[in-house]
Each structure stands twice: as structure tokens, then as C-alpha cells.
Protein backbone atom coordinates (compact mmCIF):
# COMPACT_ATOMS: atom_id res chain seq x y z
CA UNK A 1 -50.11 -44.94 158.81
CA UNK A 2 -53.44 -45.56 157.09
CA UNK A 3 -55.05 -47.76 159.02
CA UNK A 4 -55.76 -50.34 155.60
CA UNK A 5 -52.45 -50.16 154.92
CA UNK A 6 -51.46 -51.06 158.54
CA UNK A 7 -53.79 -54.34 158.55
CA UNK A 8 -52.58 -55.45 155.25
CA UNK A 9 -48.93 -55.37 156.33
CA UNK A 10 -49.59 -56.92 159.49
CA UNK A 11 -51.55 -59.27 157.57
CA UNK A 12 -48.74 -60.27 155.82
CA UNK A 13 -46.41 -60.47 158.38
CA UNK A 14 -48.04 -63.05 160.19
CA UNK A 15 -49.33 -65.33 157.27
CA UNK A 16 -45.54 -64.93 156.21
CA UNK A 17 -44.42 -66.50 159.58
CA UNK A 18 -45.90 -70.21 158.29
CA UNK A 19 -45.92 -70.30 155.03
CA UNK A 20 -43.25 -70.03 151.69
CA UNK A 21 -43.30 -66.35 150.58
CA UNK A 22 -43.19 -65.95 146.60
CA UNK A 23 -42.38 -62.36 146.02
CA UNK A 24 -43.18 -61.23 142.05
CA UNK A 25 -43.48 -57.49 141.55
CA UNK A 26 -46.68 -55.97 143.30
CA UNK A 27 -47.96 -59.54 144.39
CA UNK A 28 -46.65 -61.86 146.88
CA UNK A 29 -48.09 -65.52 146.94
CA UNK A 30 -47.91 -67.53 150.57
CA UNK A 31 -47.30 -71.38 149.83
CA UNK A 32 -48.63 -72.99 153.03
CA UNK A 33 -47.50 -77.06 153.53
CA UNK A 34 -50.98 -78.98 154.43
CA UNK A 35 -52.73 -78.88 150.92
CA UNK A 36 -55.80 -77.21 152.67
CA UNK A 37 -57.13 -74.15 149.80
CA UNK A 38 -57.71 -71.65 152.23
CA UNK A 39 -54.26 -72.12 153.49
CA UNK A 40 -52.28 -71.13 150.45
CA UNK A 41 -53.09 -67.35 149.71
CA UNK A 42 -51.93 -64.43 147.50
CA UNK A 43 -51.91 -60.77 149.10
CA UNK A 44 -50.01 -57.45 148.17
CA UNK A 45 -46.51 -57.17 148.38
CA UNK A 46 -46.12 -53.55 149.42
CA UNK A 47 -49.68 -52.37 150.82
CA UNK A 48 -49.73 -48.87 150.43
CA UNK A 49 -47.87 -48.07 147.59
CA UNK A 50 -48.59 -47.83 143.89
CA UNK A 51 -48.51 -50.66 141.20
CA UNK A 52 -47.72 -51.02 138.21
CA UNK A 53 -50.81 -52.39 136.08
CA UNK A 54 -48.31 -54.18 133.90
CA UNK A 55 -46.42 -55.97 136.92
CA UNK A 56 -49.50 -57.33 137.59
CA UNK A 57 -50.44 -59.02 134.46
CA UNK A 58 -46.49 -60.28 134.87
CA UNK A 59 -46.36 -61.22 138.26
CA UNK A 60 -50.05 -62.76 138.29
CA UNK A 61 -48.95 -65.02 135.38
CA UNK A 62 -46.11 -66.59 137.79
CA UNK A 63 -47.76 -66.69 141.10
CA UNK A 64 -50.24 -69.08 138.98
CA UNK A 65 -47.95 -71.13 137.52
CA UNK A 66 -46.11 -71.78 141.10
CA UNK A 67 -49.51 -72.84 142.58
CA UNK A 68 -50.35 -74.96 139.92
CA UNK A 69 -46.97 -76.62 140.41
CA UNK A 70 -47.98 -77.59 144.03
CA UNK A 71 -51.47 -78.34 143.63
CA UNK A 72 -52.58 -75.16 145.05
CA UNK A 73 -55.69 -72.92 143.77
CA UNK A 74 -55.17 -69.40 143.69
CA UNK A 75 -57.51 -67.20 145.70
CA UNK A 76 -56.41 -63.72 146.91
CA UNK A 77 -57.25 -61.46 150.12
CA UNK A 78 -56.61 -57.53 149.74
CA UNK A 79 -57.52 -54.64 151.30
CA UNK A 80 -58.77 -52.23 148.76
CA UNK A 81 -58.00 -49.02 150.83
CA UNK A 82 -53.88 -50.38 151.33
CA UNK A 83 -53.67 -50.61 147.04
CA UNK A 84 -56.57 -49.12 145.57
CA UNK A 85 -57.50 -50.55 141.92
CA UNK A 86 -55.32 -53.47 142.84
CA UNK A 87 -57.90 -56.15 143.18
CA UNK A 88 -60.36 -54.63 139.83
CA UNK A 89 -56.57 -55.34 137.69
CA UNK A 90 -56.86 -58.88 139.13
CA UNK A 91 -60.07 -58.88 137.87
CA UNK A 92 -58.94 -57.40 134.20
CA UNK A 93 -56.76 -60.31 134.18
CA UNK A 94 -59.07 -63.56 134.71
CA UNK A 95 -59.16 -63.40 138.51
CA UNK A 96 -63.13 -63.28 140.13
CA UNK A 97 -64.15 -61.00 142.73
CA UNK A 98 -66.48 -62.91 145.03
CA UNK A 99 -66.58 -60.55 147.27
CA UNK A 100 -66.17 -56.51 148.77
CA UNK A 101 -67.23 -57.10 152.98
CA UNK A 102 -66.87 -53.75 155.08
CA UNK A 103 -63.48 -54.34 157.35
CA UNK A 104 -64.65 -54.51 161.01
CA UNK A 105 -62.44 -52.68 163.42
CA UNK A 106 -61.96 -52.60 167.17
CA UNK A 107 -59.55 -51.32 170.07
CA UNK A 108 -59.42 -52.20 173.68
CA UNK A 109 -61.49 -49.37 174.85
CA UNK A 110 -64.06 -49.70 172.01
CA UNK A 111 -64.73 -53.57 172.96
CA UNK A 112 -67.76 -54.28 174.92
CA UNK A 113 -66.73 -56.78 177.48
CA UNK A 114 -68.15 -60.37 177.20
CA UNK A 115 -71.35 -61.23 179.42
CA UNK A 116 -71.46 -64.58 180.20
CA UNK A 117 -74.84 -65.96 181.02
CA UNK A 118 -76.01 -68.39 183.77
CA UNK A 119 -74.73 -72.01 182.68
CA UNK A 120 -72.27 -70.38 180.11
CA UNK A 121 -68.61 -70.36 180.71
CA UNK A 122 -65.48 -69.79 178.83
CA UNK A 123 -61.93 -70.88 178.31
CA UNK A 124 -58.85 -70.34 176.33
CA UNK A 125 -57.64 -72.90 174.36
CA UNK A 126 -54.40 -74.24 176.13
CA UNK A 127 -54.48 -77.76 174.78
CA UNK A 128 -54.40 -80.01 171.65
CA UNK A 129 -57.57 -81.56 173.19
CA UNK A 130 -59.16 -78.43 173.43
CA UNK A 131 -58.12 -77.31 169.89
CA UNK A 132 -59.55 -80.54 168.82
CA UNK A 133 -63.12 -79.52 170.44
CA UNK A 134 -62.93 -76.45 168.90
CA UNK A 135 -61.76 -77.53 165.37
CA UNK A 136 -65.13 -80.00 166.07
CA UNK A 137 -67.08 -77.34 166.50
CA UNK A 138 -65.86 -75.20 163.46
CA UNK A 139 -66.39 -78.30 161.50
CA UNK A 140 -70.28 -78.40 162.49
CA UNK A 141 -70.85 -74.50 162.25
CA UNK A 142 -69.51 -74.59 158.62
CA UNK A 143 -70.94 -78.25 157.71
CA UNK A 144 -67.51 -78.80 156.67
CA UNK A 145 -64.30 -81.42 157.75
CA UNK A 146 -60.89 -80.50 157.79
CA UNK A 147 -61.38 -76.84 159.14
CA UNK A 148 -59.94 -75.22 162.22
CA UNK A 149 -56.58 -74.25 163.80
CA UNK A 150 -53.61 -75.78 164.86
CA UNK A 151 -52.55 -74.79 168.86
CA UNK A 152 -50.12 -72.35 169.76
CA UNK A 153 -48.63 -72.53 173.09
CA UNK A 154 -47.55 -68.85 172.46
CA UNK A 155 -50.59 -66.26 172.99
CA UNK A 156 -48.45 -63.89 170.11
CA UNK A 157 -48.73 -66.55 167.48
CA UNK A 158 -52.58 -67.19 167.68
CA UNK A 159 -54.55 -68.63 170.02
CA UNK A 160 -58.27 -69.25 170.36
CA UNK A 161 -61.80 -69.92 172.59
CA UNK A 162 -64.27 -72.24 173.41
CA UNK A 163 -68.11 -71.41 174.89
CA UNK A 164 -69.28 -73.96 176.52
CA UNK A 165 -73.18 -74.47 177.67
CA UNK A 166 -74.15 -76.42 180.95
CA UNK A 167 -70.83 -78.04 179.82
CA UNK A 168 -71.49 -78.71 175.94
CA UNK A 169 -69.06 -77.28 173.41
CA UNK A 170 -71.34 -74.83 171.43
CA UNK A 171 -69.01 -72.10 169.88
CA UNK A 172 -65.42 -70.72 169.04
CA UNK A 173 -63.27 -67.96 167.89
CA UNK A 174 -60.00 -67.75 167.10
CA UNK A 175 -56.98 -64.87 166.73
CA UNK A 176 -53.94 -64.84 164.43
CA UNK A 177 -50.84 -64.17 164.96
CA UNK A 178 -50.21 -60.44 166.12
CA UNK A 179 -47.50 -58.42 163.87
CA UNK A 180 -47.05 -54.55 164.65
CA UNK A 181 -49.95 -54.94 167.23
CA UNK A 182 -52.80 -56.36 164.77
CA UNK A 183 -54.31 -59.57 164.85
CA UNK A 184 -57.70 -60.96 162.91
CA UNK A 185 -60.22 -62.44 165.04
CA UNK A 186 -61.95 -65.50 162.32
CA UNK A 187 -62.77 -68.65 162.37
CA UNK A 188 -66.46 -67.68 164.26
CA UNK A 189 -68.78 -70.57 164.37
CA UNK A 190 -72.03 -71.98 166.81
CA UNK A 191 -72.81 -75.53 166.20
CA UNK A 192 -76.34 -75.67 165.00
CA UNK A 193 -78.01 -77.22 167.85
CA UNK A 194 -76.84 -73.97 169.90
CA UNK A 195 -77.27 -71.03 167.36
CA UNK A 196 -79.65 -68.07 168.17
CA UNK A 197 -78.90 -67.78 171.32
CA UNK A 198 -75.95 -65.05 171.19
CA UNK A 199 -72.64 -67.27 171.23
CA UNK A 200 -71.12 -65.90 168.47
CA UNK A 201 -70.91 -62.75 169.95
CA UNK A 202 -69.56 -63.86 173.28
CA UNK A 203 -67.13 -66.20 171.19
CA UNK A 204 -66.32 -62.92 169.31
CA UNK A 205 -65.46 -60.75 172.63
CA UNK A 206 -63.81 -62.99 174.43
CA UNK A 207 -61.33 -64.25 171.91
CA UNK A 208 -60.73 -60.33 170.99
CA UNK A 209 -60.27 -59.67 174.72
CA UNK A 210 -57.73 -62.02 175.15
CA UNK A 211 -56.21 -61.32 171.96
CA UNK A 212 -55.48 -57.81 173.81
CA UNK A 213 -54.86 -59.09 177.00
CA UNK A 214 -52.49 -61.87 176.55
CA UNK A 215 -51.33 -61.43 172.94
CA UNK A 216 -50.28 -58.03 173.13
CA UNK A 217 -52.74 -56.75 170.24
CA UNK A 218 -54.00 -53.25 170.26
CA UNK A 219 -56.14 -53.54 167.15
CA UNK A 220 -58.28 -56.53 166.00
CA UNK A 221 -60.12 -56.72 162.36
CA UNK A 222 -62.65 -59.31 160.77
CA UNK A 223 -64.48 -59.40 158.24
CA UNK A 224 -68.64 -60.24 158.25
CA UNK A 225 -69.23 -63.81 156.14
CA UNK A 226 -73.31 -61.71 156.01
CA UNK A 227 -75.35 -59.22 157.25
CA UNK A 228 -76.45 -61.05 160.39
CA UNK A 229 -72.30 -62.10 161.04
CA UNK A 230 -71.93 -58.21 160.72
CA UNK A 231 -74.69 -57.12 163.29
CA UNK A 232 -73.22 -59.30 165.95
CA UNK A 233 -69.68 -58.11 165.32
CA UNK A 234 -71.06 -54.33 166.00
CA UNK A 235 -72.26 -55.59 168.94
CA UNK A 236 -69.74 -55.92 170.64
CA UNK A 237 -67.91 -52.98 169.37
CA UNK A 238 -66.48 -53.45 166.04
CA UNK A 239 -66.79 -50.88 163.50
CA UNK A 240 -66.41 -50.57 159.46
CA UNK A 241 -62.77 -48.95 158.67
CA UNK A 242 -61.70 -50.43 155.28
CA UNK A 243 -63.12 -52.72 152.61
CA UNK A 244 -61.69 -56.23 152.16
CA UNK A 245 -61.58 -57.94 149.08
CA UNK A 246 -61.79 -61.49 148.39
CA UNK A 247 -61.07 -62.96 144.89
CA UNK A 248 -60.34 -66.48 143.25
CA UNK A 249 -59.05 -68.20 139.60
CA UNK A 250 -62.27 -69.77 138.07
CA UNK A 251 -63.33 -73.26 139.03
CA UNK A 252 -61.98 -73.24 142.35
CA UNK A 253 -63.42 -72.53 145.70
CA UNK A 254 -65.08 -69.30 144.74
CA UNK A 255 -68.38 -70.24 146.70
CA UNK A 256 -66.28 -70.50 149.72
CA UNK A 257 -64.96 -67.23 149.42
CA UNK A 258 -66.84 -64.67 151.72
């Protein structure tokens, strides 16, 4: 299978496993309960097959009107190599593309194992406390409240990292929940007192290591919020495979789209 076309289904899979599934034609929207934007998403319904240009204009038309009815702005995630032309139709029909970052791929054997300097150590999140430290630190890196994961006991439903230094909190990663052996490695982040200083990349490996070792996942994919995001992610062994796509409705969230 082509390897955009495997993320995107896997990528489906797994946001399908906690949120409302509204299936319309080549579109499927993904109505998540906590009111949170980036929660609530809209993806393709059948990555790697054709669409139908005028399902779209159809199916786009409801998925908006079913967000609207919750309170929910529309933003969508594709991956252009799974339905190519897909996202430029959701442009032709009022949608905004914010964004085309390079899909970052790795396997076990490509991932450069984690270093961990002198005073530097590393754990796996196995606690709401320790979720809470590293929603904390999520919330500094991106100067914003409310972000962050919820804890999974279960490795295979998500899971996530803390770096501490000389005992301080200073960075996190996370994993998603694995489906057909994929998981996405996001939710990156240094508080700023700490950045420069090669955390993110250690957050990075480590959470993608354990994503292999105790979720099961033999391939991991992210996308770079920049250029500097996408040198560290190299790094440490990811490489460009696909092109994501990130899109919104007008007068939403759009500058938070990356």
C-alpha cells in the first residue's frame, strides 16, 4: 500500500476510536465531545481512492452544517499523496489552505536512539499527575491553556513523555493511538526557560521509541510546525515521505493551523 494512503487510514482509524464519525460521500467529519477546535476534525473517507469533485461540494456543504450545529469550526487534515486534488477542491469550495508541511517518516531501524545528557532523565507518562506536568508544559511551549492529552493506561491507545532537567519538567512528546501499526508522534514542546538546548529532539526519540517498543508501532509520522521543528525531527531519523495538508473555514483558527 502507498505509504500516504497507509497513514491516512490509520489516521482515521484511531481519531475514529474517540470521536462521532459523520460519513458524507468522499469526506468524513470526526465530532469529538470537549468543545476544544483542534479536537473536532474532517479527513478523507476512503484515502486512496478517487472522488468525485461534485461529492465534495455535496458532502462539504453537510459536514459544515453538522459542525455548526455543535459549535464546532471546521478545519481539515489530509494527506495529499492518499487523494490527490482532494484538498485544492476544498479550496474551490471556500475552505483555506494554511498549510502543505513535508510528512516526516521513521521506522525502528531508521530511529537514532535518544542520548540523554548528564542531569537529563526521562520517563513515560504512567499517571494523571504526570499527564498533568506534561499538559503544563505543552501549555508553556505553545503560550497557550487548555492544550495537551488525556492519559491512557493502554500503551496502544496513546501514550506520552516527559524530559526532565536536574529534576525540572522542561519538555514532552506524545504518540496516538496505533491502527495497522502507525501512530503520529505530536504534541512536541520545550518550555521557554529550557529551549536551545536539544530537548525537543530527545522528547521526539524517546516518545517514538516507546511508541515502537511498547505500543506495537512499526511506523511513526509528524509533521514540522517550521523549518527549525523539521531539522530536529531529521535528526533523529525522520525523513520526508508524503505531503500533509492542513486547511480551515474562514474566521476560525486558521493561524493555528501548521
Amino acid at each position: 500500500m502507498q505509504i500516504g494512503a497507509r497513514i491516512a487510514r490509520a489516521q482515521l482509524d484511531g481519531l475514529a476510536r474517540s470521536r462521532r464519525q459523520i460519513v458524507v460521500g468522499p469526506l468524513v467529519g470526526l465530532l469529538h465531545d470537549e468543545d476544544a477546535w483542534y479536537l473536532s476534525t474532517m479527513v478523507a473517507a476512503e484515502p486512496g481512492k478517487p472522488f468525485d469533485p461534485e461529492e465534495v461540494r455535496e458532502a462539504l456543504a453537510v459536514l459544515r452544517q453538522a459542525f455548526r450545529a455543535e459549535g464546532r469550526w471546521l478545519s481539515a487534515e489530509l494527506i495529499e499523496e492518499a487523494n490527490p486534488g482532494l484538498a485544492d477542491e476544498l479550496e474551490t469550495n471556500g475552505m483555506k489552505i494554511v498549510s502543505r508541511p513535508p510528512l516526516l517518516v521513521v521506522e525502528p531501524d531508521e530511529l537514532v536512539d535518544p542520548t540523554l545528557p548528564a542531569g537529563v532523565t526521562a520517563l513515560v507518562i504512567s499517571s494523571d499527575a504526570e499527564q498533568a506536568e506534561a499538559n503544563a508544559i505543552a501549555a508553556d511551549a505553545y503560550a497557550a491553556e487548555g492544550v495537551g492529552f488525556t492519559y491512557q493506561p493502554v500503551h496502544a491507545n496513546g501514550g506520552g513523555v516527559v524530559i526532565r532537567v536536574d529534576g525540572v519538567p522542561a519538555a514532552t512528546a506524545a504518540w496516538t493511538a496505533v491502527a495497522d501499526g502507525v501512530t503520529e508522534v505530536a504534541g512536541v514542546g520545550t518550555i521557554h526557560s529550557h529551549r536551545r538546548r536539544g530537548l525537543a529532539g530527545i522528547a521526539t526519540a524517546y516518545a517514538t521509541q516507546q511508541a515502537f517498543e511498547l505500543a506495537g508501532a512499526t511506523l511513526a509520522w509528524l509533521t514540522p510546525g517550521d523549518d527549525g521543528a523539521d531539522r530536529v525531527y531529521r535528526r533523529v531519523g525522520y525523513s520526508p515521505q508524503a505531503t500533509a495538508v492542513h486547511l480551515g473555514d474562514p474566521g476560525g483558527h486558521l493561524a493555528d493551523l501548521r
